[in-house]
C-alpha atoms as a PDB file:
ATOM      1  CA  UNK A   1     -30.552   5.668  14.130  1.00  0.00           C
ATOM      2  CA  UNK A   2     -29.469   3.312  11.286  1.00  0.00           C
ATOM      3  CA  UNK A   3     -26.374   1.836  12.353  1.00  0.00           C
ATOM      4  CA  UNK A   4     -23.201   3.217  11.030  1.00  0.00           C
ATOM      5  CA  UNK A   5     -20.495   2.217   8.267  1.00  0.00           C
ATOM      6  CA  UNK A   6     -17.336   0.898  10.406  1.00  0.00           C
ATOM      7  CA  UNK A   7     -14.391   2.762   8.595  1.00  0.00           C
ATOM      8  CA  UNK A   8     -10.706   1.888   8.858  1.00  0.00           C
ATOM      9  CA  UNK A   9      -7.709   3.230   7.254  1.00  0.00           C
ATOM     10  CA  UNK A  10      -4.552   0.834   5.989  1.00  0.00           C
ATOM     11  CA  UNK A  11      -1.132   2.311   6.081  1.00  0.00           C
ATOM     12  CA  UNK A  12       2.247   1.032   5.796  1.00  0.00           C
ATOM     13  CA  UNK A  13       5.421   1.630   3.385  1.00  0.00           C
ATOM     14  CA  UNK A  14       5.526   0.067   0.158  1.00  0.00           C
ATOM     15  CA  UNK A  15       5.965  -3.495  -0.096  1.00  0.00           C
ATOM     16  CA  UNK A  16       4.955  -3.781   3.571  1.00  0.00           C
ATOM     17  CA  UNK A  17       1.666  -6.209   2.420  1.00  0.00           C
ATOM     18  CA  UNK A  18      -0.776  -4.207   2.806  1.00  0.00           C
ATOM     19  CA  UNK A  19      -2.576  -5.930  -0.213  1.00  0.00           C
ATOM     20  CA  UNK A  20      -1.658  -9.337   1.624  1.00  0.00           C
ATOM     21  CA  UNK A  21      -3.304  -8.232   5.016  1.00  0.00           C
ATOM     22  CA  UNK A  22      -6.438  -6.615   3.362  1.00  0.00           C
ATOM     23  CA  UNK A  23      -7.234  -9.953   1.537  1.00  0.00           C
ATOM     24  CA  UNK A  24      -7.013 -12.002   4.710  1.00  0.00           C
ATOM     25  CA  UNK A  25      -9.460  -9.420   6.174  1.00  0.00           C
ATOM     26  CA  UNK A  26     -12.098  -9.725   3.611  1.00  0.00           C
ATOM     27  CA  UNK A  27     -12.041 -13.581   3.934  1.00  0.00           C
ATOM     28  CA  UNK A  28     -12.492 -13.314   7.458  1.00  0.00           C
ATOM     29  CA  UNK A  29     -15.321 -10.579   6.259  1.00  0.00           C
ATOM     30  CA  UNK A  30     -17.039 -13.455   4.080  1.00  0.00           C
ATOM     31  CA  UNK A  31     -21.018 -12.565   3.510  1.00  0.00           C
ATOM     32  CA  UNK A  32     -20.691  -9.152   5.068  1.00  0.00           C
ATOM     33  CA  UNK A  33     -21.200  -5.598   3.029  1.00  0.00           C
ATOM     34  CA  UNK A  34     -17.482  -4.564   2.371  1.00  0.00           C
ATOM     35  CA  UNK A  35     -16.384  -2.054   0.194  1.00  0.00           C
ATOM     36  CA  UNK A  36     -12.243  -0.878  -0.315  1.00  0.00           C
ATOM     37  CA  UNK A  37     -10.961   2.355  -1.478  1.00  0.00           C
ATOM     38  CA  UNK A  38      -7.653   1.488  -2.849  1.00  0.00           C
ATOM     39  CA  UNK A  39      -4.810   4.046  -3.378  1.00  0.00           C
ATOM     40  CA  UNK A  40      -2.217   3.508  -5.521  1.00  0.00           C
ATOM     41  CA  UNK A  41       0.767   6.081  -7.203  1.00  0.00           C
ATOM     42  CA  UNK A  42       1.300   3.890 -10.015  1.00  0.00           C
ATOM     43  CA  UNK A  43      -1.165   4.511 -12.706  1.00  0.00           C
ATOM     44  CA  UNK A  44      -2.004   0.912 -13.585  1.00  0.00           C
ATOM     45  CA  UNK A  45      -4.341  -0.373 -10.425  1.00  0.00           C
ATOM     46  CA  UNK A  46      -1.837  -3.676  -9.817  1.00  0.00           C
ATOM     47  CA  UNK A  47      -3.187  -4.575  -6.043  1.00  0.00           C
ATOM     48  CA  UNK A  48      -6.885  -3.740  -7.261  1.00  0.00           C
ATOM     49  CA  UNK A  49      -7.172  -6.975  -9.524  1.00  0.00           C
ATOM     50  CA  UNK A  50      -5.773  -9.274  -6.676  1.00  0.00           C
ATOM     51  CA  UNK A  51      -8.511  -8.423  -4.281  1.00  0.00           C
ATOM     52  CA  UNK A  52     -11.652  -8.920  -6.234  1.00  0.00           C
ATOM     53  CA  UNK A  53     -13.852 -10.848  -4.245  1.00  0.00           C
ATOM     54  CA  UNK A  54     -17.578 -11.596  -4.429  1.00  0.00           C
ATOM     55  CA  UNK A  55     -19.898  -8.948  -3.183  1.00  0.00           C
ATOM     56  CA  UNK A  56     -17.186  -6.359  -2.756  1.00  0.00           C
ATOM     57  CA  UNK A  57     -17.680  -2.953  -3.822  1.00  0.00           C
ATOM     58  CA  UNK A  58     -13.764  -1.267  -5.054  1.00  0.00           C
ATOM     59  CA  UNK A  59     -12.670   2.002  -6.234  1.00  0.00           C
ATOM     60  CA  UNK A  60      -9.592   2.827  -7.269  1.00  0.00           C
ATOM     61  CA  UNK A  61      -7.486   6.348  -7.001  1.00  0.00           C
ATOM     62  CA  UNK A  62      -4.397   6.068  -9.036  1.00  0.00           C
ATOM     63  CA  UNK A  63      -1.851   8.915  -9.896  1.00  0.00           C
ATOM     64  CA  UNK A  64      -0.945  10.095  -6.305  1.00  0.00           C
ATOM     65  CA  UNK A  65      -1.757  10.298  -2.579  1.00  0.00           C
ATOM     66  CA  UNK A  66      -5.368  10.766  -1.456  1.00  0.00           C
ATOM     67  CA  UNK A  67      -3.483  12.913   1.395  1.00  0.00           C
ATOM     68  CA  UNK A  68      -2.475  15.208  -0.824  1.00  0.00           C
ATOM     69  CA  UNK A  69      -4.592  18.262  -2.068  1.00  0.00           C
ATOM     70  CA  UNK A  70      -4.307  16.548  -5.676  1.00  0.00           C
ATOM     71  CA  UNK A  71      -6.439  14.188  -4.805  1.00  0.00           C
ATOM     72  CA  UNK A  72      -8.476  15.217  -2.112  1.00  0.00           C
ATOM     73  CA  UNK A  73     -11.500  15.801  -3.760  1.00  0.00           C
ATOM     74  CA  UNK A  74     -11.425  12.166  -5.780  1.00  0.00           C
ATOM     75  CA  UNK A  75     -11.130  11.012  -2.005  1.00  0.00           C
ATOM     76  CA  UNK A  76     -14.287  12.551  -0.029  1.00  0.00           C
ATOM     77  CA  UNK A  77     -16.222  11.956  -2.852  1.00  0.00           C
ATOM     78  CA  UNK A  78     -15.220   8.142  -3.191  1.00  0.00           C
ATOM     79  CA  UNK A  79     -16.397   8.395   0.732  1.00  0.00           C
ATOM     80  CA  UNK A  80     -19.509  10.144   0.384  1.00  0.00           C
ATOM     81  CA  UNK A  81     -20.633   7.555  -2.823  1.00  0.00           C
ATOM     82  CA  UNK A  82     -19.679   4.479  -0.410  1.00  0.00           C
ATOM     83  CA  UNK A  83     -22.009   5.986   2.230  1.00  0.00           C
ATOM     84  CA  UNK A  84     -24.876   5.590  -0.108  1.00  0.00           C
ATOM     85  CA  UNK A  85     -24.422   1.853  -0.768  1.00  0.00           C
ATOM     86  CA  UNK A  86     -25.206   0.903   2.890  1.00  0.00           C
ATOM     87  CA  UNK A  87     -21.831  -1.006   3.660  1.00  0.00           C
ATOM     88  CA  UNK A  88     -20.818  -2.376   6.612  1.00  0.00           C
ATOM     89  CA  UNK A  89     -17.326  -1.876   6.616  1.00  0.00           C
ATOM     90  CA  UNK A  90     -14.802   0.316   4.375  1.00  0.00           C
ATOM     91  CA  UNK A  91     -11.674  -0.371   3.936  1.00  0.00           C
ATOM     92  CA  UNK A  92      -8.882   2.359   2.591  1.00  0.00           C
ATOM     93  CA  UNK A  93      -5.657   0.844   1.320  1.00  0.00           C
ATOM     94  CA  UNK A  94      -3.399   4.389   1.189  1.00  0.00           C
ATOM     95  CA  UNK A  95      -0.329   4.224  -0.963  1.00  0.00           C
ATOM     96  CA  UNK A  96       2.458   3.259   0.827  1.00  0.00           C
ATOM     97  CA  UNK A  97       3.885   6.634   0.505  1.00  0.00           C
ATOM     98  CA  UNK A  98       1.379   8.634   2.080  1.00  0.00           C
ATOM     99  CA  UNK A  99       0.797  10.626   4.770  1.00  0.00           C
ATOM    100  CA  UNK A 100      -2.253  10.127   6.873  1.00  0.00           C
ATOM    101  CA  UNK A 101      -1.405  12.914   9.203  1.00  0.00           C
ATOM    102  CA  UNK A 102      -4.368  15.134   7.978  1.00  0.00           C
ATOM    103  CA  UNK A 103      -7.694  12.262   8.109  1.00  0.00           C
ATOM    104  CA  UNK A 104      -9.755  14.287  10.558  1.00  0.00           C
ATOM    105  CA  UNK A 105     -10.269  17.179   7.892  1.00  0.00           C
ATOM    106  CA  UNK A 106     -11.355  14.691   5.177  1.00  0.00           C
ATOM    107  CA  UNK A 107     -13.715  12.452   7.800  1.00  0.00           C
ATOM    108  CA  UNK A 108     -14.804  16.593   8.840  1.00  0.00           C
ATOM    109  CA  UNK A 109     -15.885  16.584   5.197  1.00  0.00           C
ATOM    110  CA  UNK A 110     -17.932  13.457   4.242  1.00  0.00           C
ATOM    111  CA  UNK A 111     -19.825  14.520   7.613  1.00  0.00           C
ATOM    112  CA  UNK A 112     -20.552  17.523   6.381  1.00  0.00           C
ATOM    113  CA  UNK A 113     -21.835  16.656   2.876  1.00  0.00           C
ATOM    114  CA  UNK A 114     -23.400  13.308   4.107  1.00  0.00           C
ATOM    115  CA  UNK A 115     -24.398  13.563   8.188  1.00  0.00           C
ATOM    116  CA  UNK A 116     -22.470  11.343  10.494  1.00  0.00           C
ATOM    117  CA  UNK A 117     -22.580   8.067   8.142  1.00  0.00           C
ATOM    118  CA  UNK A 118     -19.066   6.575   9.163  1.00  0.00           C
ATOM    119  CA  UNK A 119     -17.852   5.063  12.463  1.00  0.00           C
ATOM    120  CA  UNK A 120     -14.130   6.193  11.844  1.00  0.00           C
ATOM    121  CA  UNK A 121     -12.690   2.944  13.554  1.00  0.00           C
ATOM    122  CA  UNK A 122      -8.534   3.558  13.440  1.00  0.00           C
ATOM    123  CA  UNK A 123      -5.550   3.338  11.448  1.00  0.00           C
ATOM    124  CA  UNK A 124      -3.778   0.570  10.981  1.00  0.00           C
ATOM    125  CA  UNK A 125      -0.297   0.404  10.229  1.00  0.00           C
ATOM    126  CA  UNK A 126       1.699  -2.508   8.384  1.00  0.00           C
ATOM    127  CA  UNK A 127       5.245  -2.433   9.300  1.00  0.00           C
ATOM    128  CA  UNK A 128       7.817  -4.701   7.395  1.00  0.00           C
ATOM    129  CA  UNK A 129       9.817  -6.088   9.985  1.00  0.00           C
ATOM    130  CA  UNK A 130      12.525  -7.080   7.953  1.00  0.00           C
ATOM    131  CA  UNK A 131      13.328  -3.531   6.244  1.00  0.00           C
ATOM    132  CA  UNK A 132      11.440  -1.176   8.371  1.00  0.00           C
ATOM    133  CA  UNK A 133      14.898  -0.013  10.172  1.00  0.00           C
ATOM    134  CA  UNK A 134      16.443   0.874   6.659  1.00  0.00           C
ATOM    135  CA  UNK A 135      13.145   3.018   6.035  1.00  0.00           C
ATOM    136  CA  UNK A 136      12.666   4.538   9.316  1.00  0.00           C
ATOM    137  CA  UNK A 137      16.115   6.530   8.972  1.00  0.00           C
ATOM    138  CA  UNK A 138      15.366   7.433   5.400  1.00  0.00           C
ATOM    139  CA  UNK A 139      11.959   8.098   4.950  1.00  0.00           C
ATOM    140  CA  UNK A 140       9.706  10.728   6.853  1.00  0.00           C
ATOM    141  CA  UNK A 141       6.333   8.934   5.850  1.00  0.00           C
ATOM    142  CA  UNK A 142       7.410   5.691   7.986  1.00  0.00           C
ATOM    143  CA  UNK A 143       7.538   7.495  10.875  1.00  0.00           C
ATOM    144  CA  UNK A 144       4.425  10.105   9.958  1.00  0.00           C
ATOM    145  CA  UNK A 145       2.423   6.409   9.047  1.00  0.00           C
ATOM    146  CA  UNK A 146       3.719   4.694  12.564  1.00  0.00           C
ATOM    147  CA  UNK A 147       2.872   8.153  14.268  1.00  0.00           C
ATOM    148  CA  UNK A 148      -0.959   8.347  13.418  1.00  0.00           C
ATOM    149  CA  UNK A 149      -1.823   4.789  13.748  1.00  0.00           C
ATOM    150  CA  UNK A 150      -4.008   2.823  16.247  1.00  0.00           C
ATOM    151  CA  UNK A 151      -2.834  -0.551  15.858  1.00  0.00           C
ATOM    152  CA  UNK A 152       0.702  -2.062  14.199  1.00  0.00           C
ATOM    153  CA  UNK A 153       0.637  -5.199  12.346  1.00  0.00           C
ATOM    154  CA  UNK A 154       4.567  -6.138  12.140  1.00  0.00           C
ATOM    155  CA  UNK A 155       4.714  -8.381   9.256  1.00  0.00           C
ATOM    156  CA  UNK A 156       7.504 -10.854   8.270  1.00  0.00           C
ATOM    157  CA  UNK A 157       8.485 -11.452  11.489  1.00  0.00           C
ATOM    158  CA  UNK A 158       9.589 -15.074  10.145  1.00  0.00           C
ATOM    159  CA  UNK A 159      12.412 -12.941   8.212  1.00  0.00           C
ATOM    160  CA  UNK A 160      14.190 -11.811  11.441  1.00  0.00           C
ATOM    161  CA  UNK A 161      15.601 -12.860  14.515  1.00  0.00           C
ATOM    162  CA  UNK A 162      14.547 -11.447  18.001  1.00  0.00           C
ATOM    163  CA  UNK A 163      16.973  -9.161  18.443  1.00  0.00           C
ATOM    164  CA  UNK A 164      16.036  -7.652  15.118  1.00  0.00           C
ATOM    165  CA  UNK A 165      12.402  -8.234  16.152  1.00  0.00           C
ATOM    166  CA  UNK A 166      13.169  -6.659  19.905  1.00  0.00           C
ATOM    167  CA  UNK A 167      14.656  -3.345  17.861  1.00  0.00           C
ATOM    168  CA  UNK A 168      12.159  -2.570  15.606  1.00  0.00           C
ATOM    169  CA  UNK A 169       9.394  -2.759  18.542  1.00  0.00           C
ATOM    170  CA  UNK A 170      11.503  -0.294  20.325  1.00  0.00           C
ATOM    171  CA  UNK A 171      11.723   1.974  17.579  1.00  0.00           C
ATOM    172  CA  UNK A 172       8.039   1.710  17.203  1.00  0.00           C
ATOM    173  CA  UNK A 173       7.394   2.424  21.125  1.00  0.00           C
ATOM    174  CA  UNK A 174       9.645   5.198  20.715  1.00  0.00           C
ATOM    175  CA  UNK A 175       7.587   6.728  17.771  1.00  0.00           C
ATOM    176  CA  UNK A 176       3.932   5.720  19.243  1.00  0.00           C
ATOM    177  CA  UNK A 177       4.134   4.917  23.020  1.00  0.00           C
ATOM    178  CA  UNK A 178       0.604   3.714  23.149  1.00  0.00           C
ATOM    179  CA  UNK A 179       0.057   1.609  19.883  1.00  0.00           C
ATOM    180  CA  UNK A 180      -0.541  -2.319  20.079  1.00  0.00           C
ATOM    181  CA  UNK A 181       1.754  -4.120  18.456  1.00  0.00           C
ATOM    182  CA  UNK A 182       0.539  -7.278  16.738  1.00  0.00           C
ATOM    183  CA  UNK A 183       3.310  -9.926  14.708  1.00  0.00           C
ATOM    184  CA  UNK A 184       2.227 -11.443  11.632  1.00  0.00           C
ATOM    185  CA  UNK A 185       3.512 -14.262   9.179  1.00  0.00           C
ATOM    186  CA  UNK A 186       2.264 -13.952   5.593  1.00  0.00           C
ATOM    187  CA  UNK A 187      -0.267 -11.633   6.642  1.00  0.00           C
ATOM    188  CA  UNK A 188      -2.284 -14.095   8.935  1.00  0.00           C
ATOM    189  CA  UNK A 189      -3.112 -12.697  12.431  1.00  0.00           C
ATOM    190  CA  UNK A 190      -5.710 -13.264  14.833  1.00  0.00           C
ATOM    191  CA  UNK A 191      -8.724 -10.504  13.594  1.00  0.00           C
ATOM    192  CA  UNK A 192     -10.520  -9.799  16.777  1.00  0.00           C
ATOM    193  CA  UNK A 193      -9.199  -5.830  16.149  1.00  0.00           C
ATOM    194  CA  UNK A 194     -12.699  -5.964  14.658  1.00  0.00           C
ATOM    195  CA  UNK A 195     -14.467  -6.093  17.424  1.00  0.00           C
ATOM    196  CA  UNK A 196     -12.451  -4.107  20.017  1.00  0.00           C
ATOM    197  CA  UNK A 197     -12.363  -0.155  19.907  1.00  0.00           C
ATOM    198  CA  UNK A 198      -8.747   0.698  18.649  1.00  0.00           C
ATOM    199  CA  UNK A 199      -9.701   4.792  19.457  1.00  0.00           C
ATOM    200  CA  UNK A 200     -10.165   4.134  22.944  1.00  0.00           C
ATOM    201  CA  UNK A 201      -6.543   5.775  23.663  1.00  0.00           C
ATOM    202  CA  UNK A 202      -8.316   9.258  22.425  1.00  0.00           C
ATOM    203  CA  UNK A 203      -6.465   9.281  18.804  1.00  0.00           C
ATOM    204  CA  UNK A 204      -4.138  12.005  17.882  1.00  0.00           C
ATOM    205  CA  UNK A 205      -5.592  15.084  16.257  1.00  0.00           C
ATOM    206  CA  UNK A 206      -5.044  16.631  13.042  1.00  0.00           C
ATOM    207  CA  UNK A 207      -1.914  18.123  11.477  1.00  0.00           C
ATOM    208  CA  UNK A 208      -0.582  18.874   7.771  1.00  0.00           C
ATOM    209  CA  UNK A 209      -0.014  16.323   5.325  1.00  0.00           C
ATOM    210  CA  UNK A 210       4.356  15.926   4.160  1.00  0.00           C
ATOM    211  CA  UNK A 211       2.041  14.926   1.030  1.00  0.00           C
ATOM    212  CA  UNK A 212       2.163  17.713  -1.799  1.00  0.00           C
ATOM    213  CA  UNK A 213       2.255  18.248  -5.881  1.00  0.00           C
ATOM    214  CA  UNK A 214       5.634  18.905  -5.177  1.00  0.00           C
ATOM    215  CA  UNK A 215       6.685  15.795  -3.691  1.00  0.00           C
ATOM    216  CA  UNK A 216       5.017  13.635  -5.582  1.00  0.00           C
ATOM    217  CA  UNK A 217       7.244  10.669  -6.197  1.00  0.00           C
ATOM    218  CA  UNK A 218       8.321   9.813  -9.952  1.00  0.00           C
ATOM    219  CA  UNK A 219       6.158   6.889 -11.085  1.00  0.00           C
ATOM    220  CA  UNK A 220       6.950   4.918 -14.711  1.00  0.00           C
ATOM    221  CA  UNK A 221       5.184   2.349 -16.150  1.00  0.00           C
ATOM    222  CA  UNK A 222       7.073  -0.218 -18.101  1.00  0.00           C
ATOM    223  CA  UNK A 223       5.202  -2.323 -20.946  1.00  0.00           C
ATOM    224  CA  UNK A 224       7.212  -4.959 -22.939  1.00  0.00           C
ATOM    225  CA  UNK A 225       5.465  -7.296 -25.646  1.00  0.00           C
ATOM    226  CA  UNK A 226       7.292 -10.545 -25.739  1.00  0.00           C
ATOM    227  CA  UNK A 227       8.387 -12.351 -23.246  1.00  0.00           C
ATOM    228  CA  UNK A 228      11.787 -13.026 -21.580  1.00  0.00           C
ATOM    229  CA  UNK A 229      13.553 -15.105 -19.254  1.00  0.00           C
ATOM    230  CA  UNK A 230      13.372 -14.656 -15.098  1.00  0.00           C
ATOM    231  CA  UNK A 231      17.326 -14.737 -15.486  1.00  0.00           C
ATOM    232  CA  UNK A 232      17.456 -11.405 -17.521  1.00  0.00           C
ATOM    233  CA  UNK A 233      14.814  -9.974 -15.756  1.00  0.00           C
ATOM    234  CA  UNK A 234      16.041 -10.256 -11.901  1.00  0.00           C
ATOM    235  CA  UNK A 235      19.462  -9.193 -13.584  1.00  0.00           C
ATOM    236  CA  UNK A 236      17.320  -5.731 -14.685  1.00  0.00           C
ATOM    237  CA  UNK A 237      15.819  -5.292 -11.864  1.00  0.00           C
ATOM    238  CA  UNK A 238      18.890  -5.620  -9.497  1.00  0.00           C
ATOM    239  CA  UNK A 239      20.474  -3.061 -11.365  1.00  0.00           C
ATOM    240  CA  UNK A 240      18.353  -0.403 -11.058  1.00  0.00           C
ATOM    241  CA  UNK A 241      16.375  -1.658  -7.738  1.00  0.00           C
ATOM    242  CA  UNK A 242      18.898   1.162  -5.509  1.00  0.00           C
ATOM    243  CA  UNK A 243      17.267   3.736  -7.016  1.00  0.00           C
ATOM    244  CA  UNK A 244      13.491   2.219  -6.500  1.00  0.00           C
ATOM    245  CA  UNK A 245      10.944   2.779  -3.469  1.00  0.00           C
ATOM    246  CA  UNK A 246       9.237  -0.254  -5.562  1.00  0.00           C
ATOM    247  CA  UNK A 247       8.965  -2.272  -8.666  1.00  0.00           C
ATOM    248  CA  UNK A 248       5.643  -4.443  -9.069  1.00  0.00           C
ATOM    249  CA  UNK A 249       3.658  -6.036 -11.499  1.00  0.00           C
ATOM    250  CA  UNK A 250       2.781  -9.202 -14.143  1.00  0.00           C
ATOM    251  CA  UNK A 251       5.528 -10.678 -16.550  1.00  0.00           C
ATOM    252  CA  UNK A 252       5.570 -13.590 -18.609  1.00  0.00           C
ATOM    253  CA  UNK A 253       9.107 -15.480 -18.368  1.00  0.00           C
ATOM    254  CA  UNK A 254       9.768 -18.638 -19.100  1.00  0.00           C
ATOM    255  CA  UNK A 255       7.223 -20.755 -17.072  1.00  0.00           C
ATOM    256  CA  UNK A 256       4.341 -18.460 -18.091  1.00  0.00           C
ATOM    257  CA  UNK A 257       2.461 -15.645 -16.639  1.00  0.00           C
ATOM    258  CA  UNK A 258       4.302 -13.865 -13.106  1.00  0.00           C
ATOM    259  CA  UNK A 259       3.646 -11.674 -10.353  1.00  0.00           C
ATOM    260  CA  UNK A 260       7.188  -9.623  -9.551  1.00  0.00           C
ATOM    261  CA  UNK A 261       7.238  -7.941  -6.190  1.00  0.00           C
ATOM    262  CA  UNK A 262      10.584  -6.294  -5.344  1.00  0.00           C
ATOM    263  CA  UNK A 263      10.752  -4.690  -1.524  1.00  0.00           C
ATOM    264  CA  UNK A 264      14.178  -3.584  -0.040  1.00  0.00           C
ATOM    265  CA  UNK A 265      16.344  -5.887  -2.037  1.00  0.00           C
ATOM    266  CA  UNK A 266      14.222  -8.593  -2.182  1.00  0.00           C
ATOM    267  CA  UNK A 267      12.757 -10.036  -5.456  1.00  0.00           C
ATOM    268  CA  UNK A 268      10.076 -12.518  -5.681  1.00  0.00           C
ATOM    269  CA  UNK A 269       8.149 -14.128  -8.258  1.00  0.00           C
ATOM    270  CA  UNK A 270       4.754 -15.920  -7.853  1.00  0.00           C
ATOM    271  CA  UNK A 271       3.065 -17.665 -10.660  1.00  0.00           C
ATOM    272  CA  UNK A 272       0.112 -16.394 -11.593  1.00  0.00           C
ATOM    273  CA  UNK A 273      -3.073 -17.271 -14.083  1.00  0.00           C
ATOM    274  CA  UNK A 274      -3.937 -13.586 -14.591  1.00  0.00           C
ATOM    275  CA  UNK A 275      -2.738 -13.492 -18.361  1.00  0.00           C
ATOM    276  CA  UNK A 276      -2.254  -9.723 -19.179  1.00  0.00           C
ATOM    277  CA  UNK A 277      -2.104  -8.392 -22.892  1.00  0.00           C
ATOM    278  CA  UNK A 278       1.331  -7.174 -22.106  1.00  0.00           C
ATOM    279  CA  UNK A 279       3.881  -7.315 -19.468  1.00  0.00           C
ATOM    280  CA  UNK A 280       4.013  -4.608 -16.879  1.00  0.00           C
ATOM    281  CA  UNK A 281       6.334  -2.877 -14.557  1.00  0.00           C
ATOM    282  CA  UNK A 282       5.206  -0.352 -12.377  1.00  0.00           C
ATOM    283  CA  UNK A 283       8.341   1.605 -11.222  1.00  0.00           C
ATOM    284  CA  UNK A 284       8.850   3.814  -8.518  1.00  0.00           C
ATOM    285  CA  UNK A 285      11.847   6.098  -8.752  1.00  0.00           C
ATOM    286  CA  UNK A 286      13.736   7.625  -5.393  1.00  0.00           C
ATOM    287  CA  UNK A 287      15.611   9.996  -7.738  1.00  0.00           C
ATOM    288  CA  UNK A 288      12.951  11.196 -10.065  1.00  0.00           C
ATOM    289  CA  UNK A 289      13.109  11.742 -13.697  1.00  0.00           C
ATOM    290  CA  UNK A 290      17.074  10.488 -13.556  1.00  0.00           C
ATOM    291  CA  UNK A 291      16.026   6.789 -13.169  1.00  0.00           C
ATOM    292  CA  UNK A 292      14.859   6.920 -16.994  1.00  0.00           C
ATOM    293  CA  UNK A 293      17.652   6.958 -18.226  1.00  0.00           C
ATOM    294  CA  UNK A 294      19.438   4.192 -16.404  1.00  0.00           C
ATOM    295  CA  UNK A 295      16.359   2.287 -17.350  1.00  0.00           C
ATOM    296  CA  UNK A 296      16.814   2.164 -21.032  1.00  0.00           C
ATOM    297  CA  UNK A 297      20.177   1.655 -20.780  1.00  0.00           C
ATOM    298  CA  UNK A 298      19.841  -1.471 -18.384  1.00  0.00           C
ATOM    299  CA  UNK A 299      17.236  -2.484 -20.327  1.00  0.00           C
ATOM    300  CA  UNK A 300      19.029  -2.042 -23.766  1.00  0.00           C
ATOM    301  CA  UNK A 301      22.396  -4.228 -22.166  1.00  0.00           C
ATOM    302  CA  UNK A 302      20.583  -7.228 -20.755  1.00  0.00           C
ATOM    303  CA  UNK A 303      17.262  -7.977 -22.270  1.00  0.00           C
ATOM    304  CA  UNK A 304      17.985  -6.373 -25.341  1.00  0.00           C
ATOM    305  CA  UNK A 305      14.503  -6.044 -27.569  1.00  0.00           C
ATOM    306  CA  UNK A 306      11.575  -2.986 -27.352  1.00  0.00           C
ATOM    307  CA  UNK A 307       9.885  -1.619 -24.429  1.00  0.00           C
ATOM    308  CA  UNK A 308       8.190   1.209 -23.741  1.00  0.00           C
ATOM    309  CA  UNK A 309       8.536   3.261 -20.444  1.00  0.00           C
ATOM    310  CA  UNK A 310       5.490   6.151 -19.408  1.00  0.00           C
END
């Protein structure tokens, strides 16, 4: 039998660096077949145009959680078009919000419409050392992520101390007893999970999805036309950051083109040479709808001049 397509699944909370992790894979991936199936809420595919590489196959699923019945079927059928390109790995980046609980029904699928193409390899599980203790006690999917994973990469270790460090492995151990726990700096770790079998624990069966329609977090897309200063827009964003799971995207300030990541309540800026049309925020909201308003308003005060918000 032809050999089979080495699958693994990427989890984590927003802002964990997923995106960051996944790109240090594919260099250590260099000449092989690799295709990613990236998953993002926002509707503007930000991660998707930092990890183009050479002979890399990518699809995108915007507008949700591929957990969650809404997008379910965009999901197996991403799989079962991957299994026709001969690949030798696929990656999935899931949205930091979802909820990989339910991945034996949609591997139960692709094997059903396709044979037994994939080599389901494990989940692996970014956790953000430096805000995962926050997230844990407010957010189910941390835990539901941590839960059904095979192997945790704790990232920005550098960011805490070791008695920070020493808690957040024992509130890992206490959520997944059996999980390896790997520490990372700027997503650089030794990549030998390749070749070892993560599933040799026996990995833990299938349950519902916490991903629905209902729950479906708010997402807004913010588009301004000229261009402003880094001042004005870190003053914006720390005003309405308390009511954001996440705020990414490309700006141009004052020293050109940007990319703004915002985790927890940190904000960073990197330059950038991607030179969009526009700038864009994607946005989002804890408290649904309500955060529009805020927006505008915060917007209106400090920056002052048009934007548009979807």
């Amino acid at each position: 039998m032809e050999n089979k397509t080495k699958l693994y699944l990427l989890t984590g909370f927003l802002g964990a660096g997923k995106t960051t992790f996944l790109t240090n894979v594919l260099e250590d991936l260099t000449g092989k077949k690799v295709a990613v199936i990236m998953n993002e809420f926002g509707k503007v595919g930000i991660d998707g145009t930092l990890i183009q590489k050479d002979g890399m196959e990518l699809v995108e699923i915007n507008r949700g959680s591929i957990f969650c019945s809404c997008l379910q079927l965009s999901f197996v059928s991403a799989l079962v078009e991957m299994a026709d390109r001969d690949m030798e790995y696929v990656f999935v980046e899931s949205s930091g919000l979802a909820d990989p609980s339910n991945i034996g029904e949609f591997l139960e699928a692709v094997k059903a419409a396709k044979g037994d193409v994939y080599d389901y390899s494990g989940a692996i599980c970014i956790v953000d050392g430096a805000n995962f203790l926050d997230q844990v006690e407010d957010i189910d999917t941390v835990e539901r992520q941590l839960k059904f994973c095979h192997l945790v990469i704790l990232s920005k270790v550098d960011l805490i101390d070791e008695e920070k460090l020493n808690k957040v492995k024992d509130k890992i151990r206490e959520i997944n007893p059996k999980v390896d726990i790997v520490e990372s700096i700027n997503g650089q770790i030794d990549y030998d999970f390749l070749d070892k079998d993560l599933l040799e624990e026996g990995w833990l069966g299938v349950e519902d999805t916490t991903n629905t329609p209902e729950n479906r977090p708010k997402t807004l897309i913010l588009t301004y036309e000229g261009e402003t200063t880094k001042e004005k827009l870190t003053q914006f964003i720390d005003t309405i950051k308390k009511d954001c799971y996440r705020v990414k995207g490309f700006f141009q300030l004052e020293d050109g083109w940007n990319q703004v990541d915002v985790v927890g309540n940190r904000v960073d800026y990197k330059p950038t040479d991607k030179g969009e049309e526009n700038s864009q925020l994607v946005i989002i909201s804890k408290i649904g709808p309500q955060i529009i308003r805020p927006i505008f308003n915060t917007w209106e005060e400090i920056v002052g001049e048009k934007m548009t918000l979807r």
